[in-house]
Protein backbone atom coordinates (compact mmCIF):
# COMPACT_ATOMS: atom_id res chain seq x y z
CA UNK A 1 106.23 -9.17 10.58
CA UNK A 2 108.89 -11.13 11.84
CA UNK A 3 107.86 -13.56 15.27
CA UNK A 4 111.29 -13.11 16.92
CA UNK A 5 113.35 -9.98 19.46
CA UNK A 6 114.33 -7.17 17.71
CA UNK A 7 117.19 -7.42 20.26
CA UNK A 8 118.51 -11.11 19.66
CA UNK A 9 117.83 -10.52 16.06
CA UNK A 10 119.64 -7.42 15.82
CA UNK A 11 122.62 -8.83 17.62
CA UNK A 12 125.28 -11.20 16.30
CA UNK A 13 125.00 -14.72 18.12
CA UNK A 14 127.33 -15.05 20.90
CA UNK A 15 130.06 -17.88 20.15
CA UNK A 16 131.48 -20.00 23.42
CA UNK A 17 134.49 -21.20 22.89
CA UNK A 18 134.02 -23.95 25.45
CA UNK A 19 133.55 -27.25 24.15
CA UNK A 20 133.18 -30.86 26.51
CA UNK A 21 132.04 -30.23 29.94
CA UNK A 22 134.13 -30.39 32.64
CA UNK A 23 134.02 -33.44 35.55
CA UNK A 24 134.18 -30.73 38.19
CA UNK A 25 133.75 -26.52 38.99
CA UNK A 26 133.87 -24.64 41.55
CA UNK A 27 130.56 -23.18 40.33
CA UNK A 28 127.66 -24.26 38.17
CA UNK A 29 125.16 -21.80 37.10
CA UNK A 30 121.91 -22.71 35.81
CA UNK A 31 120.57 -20.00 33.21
CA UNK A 32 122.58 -17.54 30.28
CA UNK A 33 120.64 -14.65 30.97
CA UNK A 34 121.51 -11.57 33.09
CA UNK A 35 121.67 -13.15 36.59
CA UNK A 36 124.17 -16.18 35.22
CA UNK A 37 126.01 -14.15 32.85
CA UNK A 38 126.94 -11.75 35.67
CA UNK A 39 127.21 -13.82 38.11
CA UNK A 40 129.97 -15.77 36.14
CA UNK A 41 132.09 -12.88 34.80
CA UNK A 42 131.99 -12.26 39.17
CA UNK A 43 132.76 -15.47 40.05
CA UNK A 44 135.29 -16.20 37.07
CA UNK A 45 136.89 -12.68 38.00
CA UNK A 46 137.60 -13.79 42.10
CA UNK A 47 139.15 -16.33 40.57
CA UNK A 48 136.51 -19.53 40.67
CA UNK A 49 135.94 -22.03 38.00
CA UNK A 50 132.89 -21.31 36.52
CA UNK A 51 130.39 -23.11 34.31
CA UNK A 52 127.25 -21.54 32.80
CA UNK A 53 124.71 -24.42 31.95
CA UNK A 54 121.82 -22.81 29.45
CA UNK A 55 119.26 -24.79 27.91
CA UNK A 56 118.90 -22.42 25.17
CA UNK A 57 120.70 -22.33 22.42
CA UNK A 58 122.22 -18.72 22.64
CA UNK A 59 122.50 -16.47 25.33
CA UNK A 60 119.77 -14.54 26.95
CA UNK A 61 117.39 -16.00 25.23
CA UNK A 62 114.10 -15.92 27.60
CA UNK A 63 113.48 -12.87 29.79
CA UNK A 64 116.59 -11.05 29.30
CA UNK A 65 116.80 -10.62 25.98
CA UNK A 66 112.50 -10.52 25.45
CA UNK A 67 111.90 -7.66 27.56
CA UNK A 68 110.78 -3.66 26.25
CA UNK A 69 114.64 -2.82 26.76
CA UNK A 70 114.10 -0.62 30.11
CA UNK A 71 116.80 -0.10 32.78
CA UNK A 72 114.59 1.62 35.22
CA UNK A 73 114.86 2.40 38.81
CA UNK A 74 112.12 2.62 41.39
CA UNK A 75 110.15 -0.44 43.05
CA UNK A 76 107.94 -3.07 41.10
CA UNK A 77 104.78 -1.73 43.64
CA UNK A 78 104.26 1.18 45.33
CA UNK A 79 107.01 2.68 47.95
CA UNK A 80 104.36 3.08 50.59
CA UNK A 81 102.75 0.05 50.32
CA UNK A 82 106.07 -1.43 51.00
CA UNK A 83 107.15 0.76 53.64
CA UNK A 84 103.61 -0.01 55.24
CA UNK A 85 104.25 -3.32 55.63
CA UNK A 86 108.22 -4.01 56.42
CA UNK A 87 109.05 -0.14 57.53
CA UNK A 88 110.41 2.67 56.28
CA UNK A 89 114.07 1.56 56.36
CA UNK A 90 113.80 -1.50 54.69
CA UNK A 91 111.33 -0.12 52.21
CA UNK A 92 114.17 2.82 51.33
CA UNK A 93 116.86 0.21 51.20
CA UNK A 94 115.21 -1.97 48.45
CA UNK A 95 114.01 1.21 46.40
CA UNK A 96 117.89 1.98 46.85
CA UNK A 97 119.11 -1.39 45.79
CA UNK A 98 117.59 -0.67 42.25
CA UNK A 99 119.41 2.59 42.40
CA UNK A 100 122.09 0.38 42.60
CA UNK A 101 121.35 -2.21 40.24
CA UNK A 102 121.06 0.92 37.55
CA UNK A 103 124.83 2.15 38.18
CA UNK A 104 125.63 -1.71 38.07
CA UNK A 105 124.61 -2.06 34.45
CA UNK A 106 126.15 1.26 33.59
CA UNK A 107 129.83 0.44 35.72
CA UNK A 108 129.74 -2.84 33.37
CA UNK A 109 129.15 -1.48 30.51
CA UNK A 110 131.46 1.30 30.77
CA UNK A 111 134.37 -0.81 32.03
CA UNK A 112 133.91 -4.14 29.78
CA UNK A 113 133.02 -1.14 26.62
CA UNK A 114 130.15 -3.19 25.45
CA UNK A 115 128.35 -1.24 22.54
CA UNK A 116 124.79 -1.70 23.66
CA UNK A 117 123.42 2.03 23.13
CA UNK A 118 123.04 2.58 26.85
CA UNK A 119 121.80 6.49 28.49
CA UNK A 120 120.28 7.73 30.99
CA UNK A 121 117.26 9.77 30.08
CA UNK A 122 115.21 8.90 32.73
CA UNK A 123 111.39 7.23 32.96
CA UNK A 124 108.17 8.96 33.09
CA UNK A 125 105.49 7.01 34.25
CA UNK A 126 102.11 8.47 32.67
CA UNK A 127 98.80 8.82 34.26
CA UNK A 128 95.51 8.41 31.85
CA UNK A 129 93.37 9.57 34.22
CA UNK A 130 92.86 12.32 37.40
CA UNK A 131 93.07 9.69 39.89
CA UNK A 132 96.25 8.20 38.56
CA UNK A 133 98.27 11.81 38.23
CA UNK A 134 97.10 12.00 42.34
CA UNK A 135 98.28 8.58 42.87
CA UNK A 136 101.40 9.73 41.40
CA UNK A 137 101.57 13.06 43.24
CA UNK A 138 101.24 11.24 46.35
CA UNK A 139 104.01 8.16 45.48
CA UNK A 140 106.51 11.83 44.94
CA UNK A 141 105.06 13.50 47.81
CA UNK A 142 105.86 10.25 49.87
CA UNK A 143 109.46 9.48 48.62
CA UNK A 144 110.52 12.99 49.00
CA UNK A 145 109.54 13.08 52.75
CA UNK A 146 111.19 10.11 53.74
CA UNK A 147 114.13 11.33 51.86
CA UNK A 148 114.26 8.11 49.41
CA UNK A 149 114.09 9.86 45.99
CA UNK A 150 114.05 13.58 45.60
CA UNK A 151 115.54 13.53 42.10
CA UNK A 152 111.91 12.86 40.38
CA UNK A 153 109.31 15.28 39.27
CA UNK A 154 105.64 15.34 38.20
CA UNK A 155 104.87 17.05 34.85
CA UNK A 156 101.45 18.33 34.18
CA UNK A 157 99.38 17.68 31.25
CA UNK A 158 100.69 20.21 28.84
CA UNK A 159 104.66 19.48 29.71
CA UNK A 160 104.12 15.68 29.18
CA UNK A 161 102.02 16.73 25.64
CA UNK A 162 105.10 18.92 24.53
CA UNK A 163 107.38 15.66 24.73
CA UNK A 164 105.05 13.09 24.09
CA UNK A 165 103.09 13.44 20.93
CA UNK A 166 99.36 11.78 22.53
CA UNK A 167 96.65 13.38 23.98
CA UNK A 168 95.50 10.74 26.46
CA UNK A 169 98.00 11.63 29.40
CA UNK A 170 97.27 13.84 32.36
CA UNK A 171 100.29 13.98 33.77
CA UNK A 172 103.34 11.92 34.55
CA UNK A 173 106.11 11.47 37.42
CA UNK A 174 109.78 11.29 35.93
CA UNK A 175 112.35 9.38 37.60
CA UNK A 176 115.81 11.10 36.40
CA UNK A 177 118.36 7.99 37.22
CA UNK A 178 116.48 5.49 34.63
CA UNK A 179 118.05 4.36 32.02
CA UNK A 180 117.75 2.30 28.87
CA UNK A 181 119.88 -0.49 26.34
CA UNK A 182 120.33 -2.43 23.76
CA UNK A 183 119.39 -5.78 25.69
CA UNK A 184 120.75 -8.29 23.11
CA UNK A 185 124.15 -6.32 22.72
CA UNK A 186 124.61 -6.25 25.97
CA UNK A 187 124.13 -10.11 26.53
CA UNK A 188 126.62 -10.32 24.03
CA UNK A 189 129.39 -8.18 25.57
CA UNK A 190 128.77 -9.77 29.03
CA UNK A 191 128.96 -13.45 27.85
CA UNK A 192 132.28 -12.09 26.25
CA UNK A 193 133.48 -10.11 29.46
CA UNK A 194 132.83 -13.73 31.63
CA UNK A 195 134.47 -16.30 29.06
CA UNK A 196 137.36 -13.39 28.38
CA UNK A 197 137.73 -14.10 32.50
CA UNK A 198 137.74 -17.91 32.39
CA UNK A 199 134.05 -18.78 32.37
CA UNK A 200 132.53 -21.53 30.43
CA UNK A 201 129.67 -21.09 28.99
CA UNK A 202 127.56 -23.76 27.70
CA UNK A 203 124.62 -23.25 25.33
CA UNK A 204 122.13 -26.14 24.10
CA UNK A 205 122.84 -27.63 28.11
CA UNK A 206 119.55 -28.24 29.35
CA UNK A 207 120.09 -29.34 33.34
CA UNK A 208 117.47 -32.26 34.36
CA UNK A 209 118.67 -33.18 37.45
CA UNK A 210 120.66 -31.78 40.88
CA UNK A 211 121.23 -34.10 43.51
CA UNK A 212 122.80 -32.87 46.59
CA UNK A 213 125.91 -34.50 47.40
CA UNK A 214 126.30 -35.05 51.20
CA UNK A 215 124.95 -32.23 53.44
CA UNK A 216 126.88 -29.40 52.26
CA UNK A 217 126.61 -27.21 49.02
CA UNK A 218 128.03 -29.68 46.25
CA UNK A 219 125.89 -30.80 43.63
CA UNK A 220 125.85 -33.92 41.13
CA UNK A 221 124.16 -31.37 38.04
CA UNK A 222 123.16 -34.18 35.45
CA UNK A 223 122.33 -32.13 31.80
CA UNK A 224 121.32 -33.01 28.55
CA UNK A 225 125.11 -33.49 27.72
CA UNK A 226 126.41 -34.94 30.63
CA UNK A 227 127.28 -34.13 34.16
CA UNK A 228 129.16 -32.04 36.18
CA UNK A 229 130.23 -32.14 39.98
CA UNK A 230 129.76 -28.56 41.47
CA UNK A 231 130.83 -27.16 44.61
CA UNK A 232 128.37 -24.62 44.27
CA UNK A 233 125.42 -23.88 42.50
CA UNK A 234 123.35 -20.95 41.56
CA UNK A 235 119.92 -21.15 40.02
CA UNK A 236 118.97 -18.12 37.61
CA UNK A 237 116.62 -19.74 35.61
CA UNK A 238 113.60 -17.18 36.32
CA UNK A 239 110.48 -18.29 34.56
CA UNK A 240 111.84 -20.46 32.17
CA UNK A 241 110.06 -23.67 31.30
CA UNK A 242 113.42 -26.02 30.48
CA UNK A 243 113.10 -28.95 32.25
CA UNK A 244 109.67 -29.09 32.71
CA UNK A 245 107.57 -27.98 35.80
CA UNK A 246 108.79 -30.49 38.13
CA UNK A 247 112.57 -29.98 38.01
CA UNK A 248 112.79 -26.71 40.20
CA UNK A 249 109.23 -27.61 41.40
CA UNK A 250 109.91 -25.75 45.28
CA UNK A 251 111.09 -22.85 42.81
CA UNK A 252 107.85 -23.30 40.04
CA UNK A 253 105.60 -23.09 43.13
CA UNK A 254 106.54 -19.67 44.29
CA UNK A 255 106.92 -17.89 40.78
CA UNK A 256 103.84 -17.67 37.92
CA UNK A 257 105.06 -16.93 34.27
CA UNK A 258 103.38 -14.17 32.66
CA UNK A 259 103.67 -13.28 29.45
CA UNK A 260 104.66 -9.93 28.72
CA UNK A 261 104.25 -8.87 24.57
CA UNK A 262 105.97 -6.62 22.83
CA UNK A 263 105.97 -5.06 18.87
CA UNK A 264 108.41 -3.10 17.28
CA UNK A 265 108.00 -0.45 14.41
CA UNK A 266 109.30 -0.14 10.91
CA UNK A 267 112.37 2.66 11.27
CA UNK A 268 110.45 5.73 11.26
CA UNK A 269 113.03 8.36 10.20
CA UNK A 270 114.46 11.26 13.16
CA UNK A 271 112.60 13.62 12.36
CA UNK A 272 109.52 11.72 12.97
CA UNK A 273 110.86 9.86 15.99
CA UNK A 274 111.61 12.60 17.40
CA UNK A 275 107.89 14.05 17.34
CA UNK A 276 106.73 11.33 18.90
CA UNK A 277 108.81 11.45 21.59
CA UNK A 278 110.88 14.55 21.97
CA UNK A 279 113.11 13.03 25.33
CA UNK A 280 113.43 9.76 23.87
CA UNK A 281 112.86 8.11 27.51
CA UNK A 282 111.30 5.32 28.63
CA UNK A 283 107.83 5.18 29.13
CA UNK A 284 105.32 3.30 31.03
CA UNK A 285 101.84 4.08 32.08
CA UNK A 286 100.15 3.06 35.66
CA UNK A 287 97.30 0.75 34.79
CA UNK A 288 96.64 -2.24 35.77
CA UNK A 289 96.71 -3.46 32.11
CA UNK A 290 99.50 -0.90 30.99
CA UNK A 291 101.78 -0.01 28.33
CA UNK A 292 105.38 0.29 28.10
CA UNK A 293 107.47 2.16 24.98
CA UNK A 294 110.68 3.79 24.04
CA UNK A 295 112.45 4.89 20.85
CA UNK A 296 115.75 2.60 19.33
CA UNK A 297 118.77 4.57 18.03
CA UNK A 298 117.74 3.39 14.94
CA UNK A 299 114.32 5.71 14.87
CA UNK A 300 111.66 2.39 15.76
CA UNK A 301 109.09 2.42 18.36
CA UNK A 302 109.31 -0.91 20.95
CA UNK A 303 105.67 -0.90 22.46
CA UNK A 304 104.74 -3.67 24.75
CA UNK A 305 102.24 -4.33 27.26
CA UNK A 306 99.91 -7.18 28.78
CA UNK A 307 98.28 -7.58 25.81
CA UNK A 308 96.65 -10.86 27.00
CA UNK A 309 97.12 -12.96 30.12
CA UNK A 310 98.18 -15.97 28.65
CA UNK A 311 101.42 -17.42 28.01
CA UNK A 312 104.35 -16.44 25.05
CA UNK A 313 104.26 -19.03 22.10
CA UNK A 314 104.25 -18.10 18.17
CA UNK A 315 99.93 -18.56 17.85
CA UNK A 316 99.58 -16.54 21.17
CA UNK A 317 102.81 -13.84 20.08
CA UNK A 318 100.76 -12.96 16.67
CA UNK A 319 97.19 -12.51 18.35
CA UNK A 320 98.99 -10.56 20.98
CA UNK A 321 100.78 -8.54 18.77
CA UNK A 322 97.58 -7.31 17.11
CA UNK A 323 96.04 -5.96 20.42
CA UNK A 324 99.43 -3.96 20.33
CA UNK A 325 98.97 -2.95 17.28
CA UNK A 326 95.72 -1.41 17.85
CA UNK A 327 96.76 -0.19 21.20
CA UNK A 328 99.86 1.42 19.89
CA UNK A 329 97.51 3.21 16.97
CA UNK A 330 94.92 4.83 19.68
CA UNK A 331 97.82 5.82 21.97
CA UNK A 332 99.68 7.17 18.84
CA UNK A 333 97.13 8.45 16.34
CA UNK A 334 100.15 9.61 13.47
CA UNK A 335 101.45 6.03 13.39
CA UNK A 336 98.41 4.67 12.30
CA UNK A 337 98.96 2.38 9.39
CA UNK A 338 102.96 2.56 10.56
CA UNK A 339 104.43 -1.46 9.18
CA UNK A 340 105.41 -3.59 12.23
CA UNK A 341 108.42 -5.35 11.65
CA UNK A 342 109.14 -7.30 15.07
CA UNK A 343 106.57 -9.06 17.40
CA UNK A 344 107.05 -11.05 20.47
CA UNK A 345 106.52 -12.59 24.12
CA UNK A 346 108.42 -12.75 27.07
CA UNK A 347 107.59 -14.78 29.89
CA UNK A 348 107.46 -12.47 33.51
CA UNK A 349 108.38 -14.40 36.44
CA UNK A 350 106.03 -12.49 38.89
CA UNK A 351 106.14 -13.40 42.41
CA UNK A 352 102.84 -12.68 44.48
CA UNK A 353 104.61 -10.04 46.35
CA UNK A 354 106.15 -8.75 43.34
CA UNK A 355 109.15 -8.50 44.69
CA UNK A 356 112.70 -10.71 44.28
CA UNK A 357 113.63 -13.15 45.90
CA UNK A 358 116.99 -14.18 46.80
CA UNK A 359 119.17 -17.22 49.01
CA UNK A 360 119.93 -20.58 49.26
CA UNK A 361 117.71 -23.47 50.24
CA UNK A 362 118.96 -27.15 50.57
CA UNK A 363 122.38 -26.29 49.67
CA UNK A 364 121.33 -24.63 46.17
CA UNK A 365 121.54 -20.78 45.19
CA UNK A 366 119.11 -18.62 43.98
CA UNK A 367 117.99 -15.82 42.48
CA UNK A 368 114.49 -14.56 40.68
CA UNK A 369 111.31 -13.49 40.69
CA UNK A 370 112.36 -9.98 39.31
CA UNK A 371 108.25 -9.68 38.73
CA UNK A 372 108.97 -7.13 35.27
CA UNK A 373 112.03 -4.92 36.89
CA UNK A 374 114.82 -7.49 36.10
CA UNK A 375 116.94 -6.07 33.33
CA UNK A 376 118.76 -4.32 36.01
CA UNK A 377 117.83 -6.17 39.24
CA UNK A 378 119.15 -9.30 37.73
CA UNK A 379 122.26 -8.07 36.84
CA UNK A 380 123.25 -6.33 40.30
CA UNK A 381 122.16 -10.12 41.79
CA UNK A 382 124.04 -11.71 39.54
CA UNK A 383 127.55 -9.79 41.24
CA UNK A 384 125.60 -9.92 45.05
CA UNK A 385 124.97 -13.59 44.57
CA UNK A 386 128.91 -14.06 43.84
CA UNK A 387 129.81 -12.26 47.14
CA UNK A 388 127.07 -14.17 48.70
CA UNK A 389 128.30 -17.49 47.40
CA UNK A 390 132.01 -16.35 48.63
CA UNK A 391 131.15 -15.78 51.99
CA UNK A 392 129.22 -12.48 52.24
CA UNK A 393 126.00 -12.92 52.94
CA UNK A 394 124.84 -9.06 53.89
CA UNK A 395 125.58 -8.96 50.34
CA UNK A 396 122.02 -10.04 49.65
CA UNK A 397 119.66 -6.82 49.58
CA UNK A 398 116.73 -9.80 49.32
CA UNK A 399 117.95 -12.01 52.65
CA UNK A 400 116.01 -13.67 54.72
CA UNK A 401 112.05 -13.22 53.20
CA UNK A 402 110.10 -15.25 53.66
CA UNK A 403 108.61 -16.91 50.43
CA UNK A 404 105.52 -18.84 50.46
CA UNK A 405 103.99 -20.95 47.81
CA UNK A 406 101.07 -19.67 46.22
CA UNK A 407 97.50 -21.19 46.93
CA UNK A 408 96.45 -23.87 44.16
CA UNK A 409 99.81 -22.77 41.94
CA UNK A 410 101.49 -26.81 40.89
CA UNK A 411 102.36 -25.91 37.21
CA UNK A 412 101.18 -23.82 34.40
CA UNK A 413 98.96 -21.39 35.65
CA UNK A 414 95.39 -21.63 34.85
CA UNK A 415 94.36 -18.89 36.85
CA UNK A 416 96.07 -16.07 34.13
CA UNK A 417 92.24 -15.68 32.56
CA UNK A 418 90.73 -14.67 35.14
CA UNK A 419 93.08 -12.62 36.86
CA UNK A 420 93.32 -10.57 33.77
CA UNK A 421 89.62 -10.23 33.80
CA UNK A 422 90.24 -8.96 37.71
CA UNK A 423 92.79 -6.38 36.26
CA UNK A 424 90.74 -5.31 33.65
CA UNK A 425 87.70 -4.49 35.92
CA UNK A 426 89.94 -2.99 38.40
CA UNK A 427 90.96 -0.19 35.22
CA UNK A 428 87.77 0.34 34.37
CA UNK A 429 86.59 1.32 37.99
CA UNK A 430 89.82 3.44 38.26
């Protein structure tokens, strides 16, 4: 079993072509995943000097290319827990916004032709229980009336067992517009699509300082090889633990990295693929502590879930990816035994809202807390941030929230234990 992303592993490493950094840019972006990557390629193509600063040393290599490789529409919480608190209207426009963010990813792909394997087969999110199939019923029942989704169903029991090869659903609600991807593919092609338009794109560039440079936007960004002098700068960085806690420590404050764990299956041939799960989807079911899974071209299974609350490192991947293991063999009974070939963490950067949050604060850009919905989320912000940053600021489907810091929250979370134990007990009482 191999410790590393089937998708960054299964995808050649991306090559910049850049070499010294520049004394000055127009724009500095902090973070190669999907918010910098296409944020640059919509900078670099309005015609701004662009330079992509990533501590890494390849593209997309934390959350973006760590993830269960799901393009899904639909809100990180419940619609009418939203629309209870902000409104109706501004409840329908973020669920829309995601609609949006979908057809972003799919517009890119189509006109940069990156191969990344990516269709639309829609999500079904899968009940285990009565009281989560009338949860679901009344999450449909709620976006149909105020006219925010009508293209979903619910499937009963025996239509979700006659594409899902498990006994322990009840029922599910299937969102038609989702999608899925290849997600280290498609980090390549758009790092390609942004340096083909002019971007630079630095790799092995961790940033350890910004100082603000009079009162406007322009930055001094001091890295680990050298500085730059930005006009602008845009922070993607999400939960990403470069630079230590206190460098974006406003930003650390707000966000708690979670670590999200995923395992992938030895190729399991069509036919049997195919059996397992007949629509080839993506799948996710509504606990609490839930699971997440989806077929590759290929014929594997990538099954991920909160397999512990603690944080992604090799020690914690392994242990995690035997939870998986055993979860993936009591949710799928015929793949008992099956070889895993890939295991992994991703770090989540949850925000207590669960929601993203977008702007600029003291001069500096920013955009994250994607809270588990950011494959697509983060690549619609990435162009909305560029429009924002040109002068556009209704651009911003996120603007002006409010964003508190959360209670007793000054570094790495010590709290994860116990709010997993919270979870937990909340499933069990379910």
């Amino acid at each position: 079993m191999k410790l590393e992303s089937y998708w960054t592993a299964s995808t050649p490493a991306f090559t910049p072509t850049a070499q010294a950094l520049p004394a000055q840019c127009d724009v500095a972006i902090v973070g190669a995943g999907f918010t910098g990557l296409s944020a640059a390629l919509a900078l670099a193509r309005r015609g701004a000097s662009v330079v992509v600063l990533e501590a890494g040393e390849r593209v997309a290599a934390e959350a973006s290319g760590r993830n269960g490789g799901h393009v899904n529409n639909g809100l990180a919480v419940d619609y009418a827990e939203v629309a209870a608190k902000v409104g109706v209207a501004q409840a329908r426009s973020w669920y829309h916004a995601y609609d949006a963010a979908v057809d972003a990813v799919e517009r890119i792909v189509r006109d940069e032709a990156i191969d990344c394997d990516f269709v639309r087969n829609g999500k079904l999110k899968l009940a285990t229980r009565t009281a989560h199939l009338d949860a679901l019923k009344r999450s449909a029942d709620r976006l149909r009336r105020d006219q925010v989704d009508t293209d979903i169903e619910i499937l009963d029991a025996s239509q979700v067992h006659a594409e899902v090869d498990s006994e322990g659903f009840q029922g599910g609600l299937l969102y038609k517009r989702s999608g899925q991807m290849h997600m280290g593919r498609f980090a390549h092609g758009l790092a390609q699509a942004a340096q083909r338009q002019g971007a630079q794109i630095h790799v092995g560039t961790c940033v350890s300082q910004l100082k603000r440079i009079g009162k406007g936007q322009a930055h001094h960004v001091q890295t680990s090889r050298g500085s730059v002098k930005a006009a602008q700068v845009l922070l993607g960085t999400g939960a990403a633990r470069h630079g230590g806690y206190g460098t974006f420590g406003w930003l650390r404050r707000r966000i708690v990295p979670i670590g999200s764990f995923i395992v992938v299956t030895e190729p399991l041939g069509e036919q049997r693929a195919q059996a397992l799960l007949r629509e080839r989807r993506t799948y996710v079911t509504i606990a609490n502590i839930h699971h997440y899974f989806r077929l590759t071209p290929d014929h594997r299974l990538v099954f991920g879930g909160r397999a512990r609350f603690a944080i992604s490192s090799p020690t914690s991947d392994a242990k995690s990816g035997g939870v998986l293991s055993a979860a993936l063999a009591q949710v799928f009974p015929s793949l008992a035994g099956v070889r895993i070939d890939y295991c992994w963490g991703g770090l989540v950067d949850m925000t207590q809202d669960r929601l993203p949050h977008a702007g600029e604060r003291d001069g500096l850009f920013y955009s994250m807390g994607y809270s588990g919905h950011g494959t697509q989320m983060s690549v619609l912000m990435g162009e909305r941030m560029a429009a924002v940053m040109a002068g556009d600021r209704e651009a911003n489907p996120w603007r002006g929230r409010n964003w508190p810091a959360i209670a007793g929250h000054f570094g790495p979370p010590w709290f994860l234990p116990a709010v997993g134990l919270y979870y937990r007990l909340k499933d069990s009482l379910a």
